[in-house]
N, C-alpha and C. Protein backbone atom coordinates (compact mmCIF):
# COMPACT_ATOMS: atom_id res chain seq x y z
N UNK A 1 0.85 -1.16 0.00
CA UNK A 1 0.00 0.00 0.00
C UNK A 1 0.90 1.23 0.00
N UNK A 2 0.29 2.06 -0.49
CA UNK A 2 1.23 3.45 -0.75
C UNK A 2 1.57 4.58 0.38
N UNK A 3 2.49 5.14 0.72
CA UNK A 3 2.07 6.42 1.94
C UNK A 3 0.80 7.26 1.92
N UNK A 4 0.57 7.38 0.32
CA UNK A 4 -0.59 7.93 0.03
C UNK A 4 -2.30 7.17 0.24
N UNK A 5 -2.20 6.31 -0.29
CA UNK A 5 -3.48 5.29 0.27
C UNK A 5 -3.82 5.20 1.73
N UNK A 6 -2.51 4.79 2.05
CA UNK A 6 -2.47 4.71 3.36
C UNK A 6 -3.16 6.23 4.67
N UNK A 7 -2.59 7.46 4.37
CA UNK A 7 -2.84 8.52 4.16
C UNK A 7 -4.06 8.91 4.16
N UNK A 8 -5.05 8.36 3.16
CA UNK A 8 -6.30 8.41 2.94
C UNK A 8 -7.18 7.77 3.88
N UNK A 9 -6.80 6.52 3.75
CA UNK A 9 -7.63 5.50 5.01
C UNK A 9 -7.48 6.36 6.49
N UNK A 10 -6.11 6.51 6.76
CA UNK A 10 -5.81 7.13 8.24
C UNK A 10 -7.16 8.59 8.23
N UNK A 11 -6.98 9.10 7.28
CA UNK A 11 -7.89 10.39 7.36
C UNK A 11 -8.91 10.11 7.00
N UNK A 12 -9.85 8.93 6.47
CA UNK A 12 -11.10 8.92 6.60
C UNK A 12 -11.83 9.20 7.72
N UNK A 13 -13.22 9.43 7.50
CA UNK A 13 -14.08 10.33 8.31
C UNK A 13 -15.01 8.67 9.01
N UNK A 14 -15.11 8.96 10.28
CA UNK A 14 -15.93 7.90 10.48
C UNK A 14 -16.54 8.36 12.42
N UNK A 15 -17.74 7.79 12.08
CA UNK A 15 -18.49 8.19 13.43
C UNK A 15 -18.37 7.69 14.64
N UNK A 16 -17.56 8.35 15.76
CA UNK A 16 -17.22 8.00 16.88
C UNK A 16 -18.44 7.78 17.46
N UNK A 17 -19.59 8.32 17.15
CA UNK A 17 -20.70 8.01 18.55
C UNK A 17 -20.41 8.76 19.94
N UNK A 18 -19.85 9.11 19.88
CA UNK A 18 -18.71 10.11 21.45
C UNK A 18 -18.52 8.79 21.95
N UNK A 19 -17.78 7.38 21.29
CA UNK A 19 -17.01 6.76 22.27
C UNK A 19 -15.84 6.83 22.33
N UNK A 20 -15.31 7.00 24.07
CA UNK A 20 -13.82 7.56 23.92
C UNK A 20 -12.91 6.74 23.18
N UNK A 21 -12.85 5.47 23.30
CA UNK A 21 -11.94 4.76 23.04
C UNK A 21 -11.87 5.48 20.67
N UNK A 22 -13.18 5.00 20.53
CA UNK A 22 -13.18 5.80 18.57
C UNK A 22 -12.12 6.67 18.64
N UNK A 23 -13.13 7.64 19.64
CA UNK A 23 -12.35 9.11 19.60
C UNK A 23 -10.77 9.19 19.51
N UNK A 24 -10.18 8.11 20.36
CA UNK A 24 -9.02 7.86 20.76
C UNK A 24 -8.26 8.03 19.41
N UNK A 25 -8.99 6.41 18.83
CA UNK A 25 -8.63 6.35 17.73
C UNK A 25 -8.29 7.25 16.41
N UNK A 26 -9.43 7.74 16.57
CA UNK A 26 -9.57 8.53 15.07
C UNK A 26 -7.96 9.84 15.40
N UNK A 27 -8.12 10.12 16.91
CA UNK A 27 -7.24 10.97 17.00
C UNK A 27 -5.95 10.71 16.68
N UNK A 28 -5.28 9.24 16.75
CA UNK A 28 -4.00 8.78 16.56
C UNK A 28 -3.95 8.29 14.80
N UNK A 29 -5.03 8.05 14.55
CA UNK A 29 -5.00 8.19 13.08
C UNK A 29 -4.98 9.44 12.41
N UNK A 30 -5.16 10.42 12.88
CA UNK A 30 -5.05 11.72 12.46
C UNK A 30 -3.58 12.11 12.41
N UNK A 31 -2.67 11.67 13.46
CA UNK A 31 -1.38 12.14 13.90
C UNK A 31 -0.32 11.13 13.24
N UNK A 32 -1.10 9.62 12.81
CA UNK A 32 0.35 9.21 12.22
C UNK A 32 -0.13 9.63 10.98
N UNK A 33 -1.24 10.19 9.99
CA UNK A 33 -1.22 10.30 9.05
C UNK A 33 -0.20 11.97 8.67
N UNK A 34 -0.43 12.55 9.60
CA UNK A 34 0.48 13.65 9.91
C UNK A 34 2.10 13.66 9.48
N UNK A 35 2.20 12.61 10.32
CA UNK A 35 3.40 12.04 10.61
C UNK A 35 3.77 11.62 9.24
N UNK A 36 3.08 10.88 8.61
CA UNK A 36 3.51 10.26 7.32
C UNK A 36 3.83 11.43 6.33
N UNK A 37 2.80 12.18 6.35
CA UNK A 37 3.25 13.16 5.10
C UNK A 37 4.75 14.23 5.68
N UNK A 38 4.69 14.13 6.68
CA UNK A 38 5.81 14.72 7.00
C UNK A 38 7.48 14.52 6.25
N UNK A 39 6.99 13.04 7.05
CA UNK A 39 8.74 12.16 6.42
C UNK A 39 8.28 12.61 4.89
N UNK A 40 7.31 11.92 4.30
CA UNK A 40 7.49 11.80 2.63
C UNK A 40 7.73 13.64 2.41
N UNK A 41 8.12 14.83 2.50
CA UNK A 41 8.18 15.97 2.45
C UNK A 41 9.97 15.91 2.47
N UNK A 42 9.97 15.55 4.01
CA UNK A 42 11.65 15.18 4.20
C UNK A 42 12.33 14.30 3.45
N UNK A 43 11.57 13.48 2.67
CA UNK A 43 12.35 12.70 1.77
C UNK A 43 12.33 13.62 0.74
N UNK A 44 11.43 13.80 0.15
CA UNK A 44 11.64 15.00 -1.19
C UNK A 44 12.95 15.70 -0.88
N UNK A 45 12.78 16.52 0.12
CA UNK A 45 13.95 17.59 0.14
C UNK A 45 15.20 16.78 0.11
N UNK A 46 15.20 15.52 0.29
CA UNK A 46 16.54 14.98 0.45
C UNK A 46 17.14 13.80 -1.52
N UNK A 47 15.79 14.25 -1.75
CA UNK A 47 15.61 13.27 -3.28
C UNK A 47 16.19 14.76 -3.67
N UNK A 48 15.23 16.07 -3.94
CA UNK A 48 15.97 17.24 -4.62
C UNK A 48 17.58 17.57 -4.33
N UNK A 49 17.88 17.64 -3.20
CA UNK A 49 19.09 17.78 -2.40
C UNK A 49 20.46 16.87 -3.20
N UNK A 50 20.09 15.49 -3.22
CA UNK A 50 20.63 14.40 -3.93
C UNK A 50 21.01 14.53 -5.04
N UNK A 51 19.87 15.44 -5.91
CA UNK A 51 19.70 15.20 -7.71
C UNK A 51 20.92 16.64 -8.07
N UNK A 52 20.34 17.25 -7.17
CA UNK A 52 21.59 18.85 -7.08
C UNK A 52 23.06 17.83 -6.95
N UNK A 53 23.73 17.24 -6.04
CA UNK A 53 24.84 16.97 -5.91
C UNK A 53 25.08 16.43 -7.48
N UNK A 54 24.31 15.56 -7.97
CA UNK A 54 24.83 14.37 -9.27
C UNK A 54 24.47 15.52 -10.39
N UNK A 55 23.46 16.33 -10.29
CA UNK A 55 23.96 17.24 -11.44
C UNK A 55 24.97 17.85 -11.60
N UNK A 56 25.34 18.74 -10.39
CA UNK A 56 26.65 19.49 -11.11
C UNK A 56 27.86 18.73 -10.92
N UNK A 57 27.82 17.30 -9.81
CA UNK A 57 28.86 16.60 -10.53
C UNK A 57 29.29 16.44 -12.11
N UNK A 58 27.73 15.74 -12.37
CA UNK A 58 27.70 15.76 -13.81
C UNK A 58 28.59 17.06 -14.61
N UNK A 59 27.73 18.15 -14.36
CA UNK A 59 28.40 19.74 -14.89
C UNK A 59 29.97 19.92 -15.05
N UNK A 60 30.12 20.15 -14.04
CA UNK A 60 31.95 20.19 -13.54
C UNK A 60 32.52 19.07 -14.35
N UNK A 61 32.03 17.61 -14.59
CA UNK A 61 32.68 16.55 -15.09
C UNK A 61 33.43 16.73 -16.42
N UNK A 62 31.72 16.92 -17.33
CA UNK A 62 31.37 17.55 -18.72
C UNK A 62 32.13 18.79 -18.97
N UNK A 63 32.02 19.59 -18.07
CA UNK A 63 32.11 20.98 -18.96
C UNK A 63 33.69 21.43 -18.27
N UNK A 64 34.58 21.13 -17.50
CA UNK A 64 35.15 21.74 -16.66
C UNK A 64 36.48 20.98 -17.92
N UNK A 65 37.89 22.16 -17.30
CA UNK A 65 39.39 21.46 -17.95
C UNK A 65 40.06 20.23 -16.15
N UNK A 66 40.75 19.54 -16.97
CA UNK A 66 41.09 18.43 -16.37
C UNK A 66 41.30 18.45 -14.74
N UNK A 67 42.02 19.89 -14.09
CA UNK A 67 42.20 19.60 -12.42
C UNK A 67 40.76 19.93 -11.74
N UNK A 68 39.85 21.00 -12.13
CA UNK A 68 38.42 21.50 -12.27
C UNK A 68 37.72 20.51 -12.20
N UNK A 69 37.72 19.09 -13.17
CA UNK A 69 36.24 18.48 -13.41
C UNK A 69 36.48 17.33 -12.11
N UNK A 70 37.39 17.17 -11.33
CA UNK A 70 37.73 16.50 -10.22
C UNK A 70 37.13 16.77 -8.88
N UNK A 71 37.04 18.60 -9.02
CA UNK A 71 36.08 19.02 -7.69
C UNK A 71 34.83 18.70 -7.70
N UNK A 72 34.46 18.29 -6.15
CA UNK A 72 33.18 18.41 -5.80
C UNK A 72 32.69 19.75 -5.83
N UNK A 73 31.50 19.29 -6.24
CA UNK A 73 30.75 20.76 -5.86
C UNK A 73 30.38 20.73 -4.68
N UNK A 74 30.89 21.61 -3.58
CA UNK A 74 31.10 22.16 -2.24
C UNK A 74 29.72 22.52 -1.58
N UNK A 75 29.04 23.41 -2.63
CA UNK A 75 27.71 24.14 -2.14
C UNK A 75 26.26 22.92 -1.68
N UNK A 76 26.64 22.52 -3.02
CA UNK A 76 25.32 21.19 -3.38
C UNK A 76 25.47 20.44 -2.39
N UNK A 77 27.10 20.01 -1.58
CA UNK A 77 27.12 18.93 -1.16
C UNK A 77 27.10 19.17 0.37
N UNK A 78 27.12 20.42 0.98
CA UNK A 78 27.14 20.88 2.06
C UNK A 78 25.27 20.89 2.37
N UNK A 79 24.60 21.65 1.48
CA UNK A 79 23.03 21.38 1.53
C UNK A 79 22.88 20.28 1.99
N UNK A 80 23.33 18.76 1.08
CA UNK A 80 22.97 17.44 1.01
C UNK A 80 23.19 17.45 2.90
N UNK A 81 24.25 17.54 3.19
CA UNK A 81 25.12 17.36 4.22
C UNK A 81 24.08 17.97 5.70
N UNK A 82 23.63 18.94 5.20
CA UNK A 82 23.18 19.37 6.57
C UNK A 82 21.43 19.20 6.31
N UNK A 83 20.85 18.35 4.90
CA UNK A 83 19.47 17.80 5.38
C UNK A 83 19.79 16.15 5.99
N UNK A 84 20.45 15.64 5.60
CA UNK A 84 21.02 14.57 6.10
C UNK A 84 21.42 14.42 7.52
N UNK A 85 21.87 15.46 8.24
CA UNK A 85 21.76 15.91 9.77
C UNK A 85 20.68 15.81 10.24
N UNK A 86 19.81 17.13 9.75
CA UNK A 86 18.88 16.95 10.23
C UNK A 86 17.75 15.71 10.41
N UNK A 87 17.64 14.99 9.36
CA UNK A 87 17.30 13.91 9.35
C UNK A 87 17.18 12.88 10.95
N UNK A 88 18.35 13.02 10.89
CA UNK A 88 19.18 11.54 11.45
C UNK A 88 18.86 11.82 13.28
N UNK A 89 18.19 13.42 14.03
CA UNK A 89 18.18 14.16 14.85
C UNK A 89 17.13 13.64 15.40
């Protein structure tokens, strides 16, 4: 099943009756569905983050003269570097 399906079910609407224990429920289904879209957000930024490093590797590789196409790109990889921190926190 998908984060997204999944997602959906967690946030369906359904009638507690005011019993606490539903209530309970519906409330913790509300919070991991929360939860889920969260990470999948933090993964994006870390999929975009990723695709930046291998492009201008790529760039520098392609386009740069011979001691040049050896550097990392510093900027891209410092981003990568500090969502990857945060992550791991």
């Amino acid at each position: 099943m998908s984060d997204v399906m999944l997602c959906g079910i967690l946030r369906m609407p359904f009638n507690d009756d005011g019993d606490m224990h539903l209530m309970q429920l519906k409330q913790a289904c509300r919070e991991a569905a929360t939860q889920l879209e969260s990470r999948a957000d933090a993964l994006a930024a870390l999929q975009t983050a990723a695709l930046k490093v291998v492009n201008e590797t790529d760039r520098i590789h392609d386009n740069e003269p011979w001691p040049t196409k050896y550097r990392a790109p510093y900027g891209a990889i410092v981003e990568l570097r500090a969502l990857l921190t945060k992550q791991t926190r």
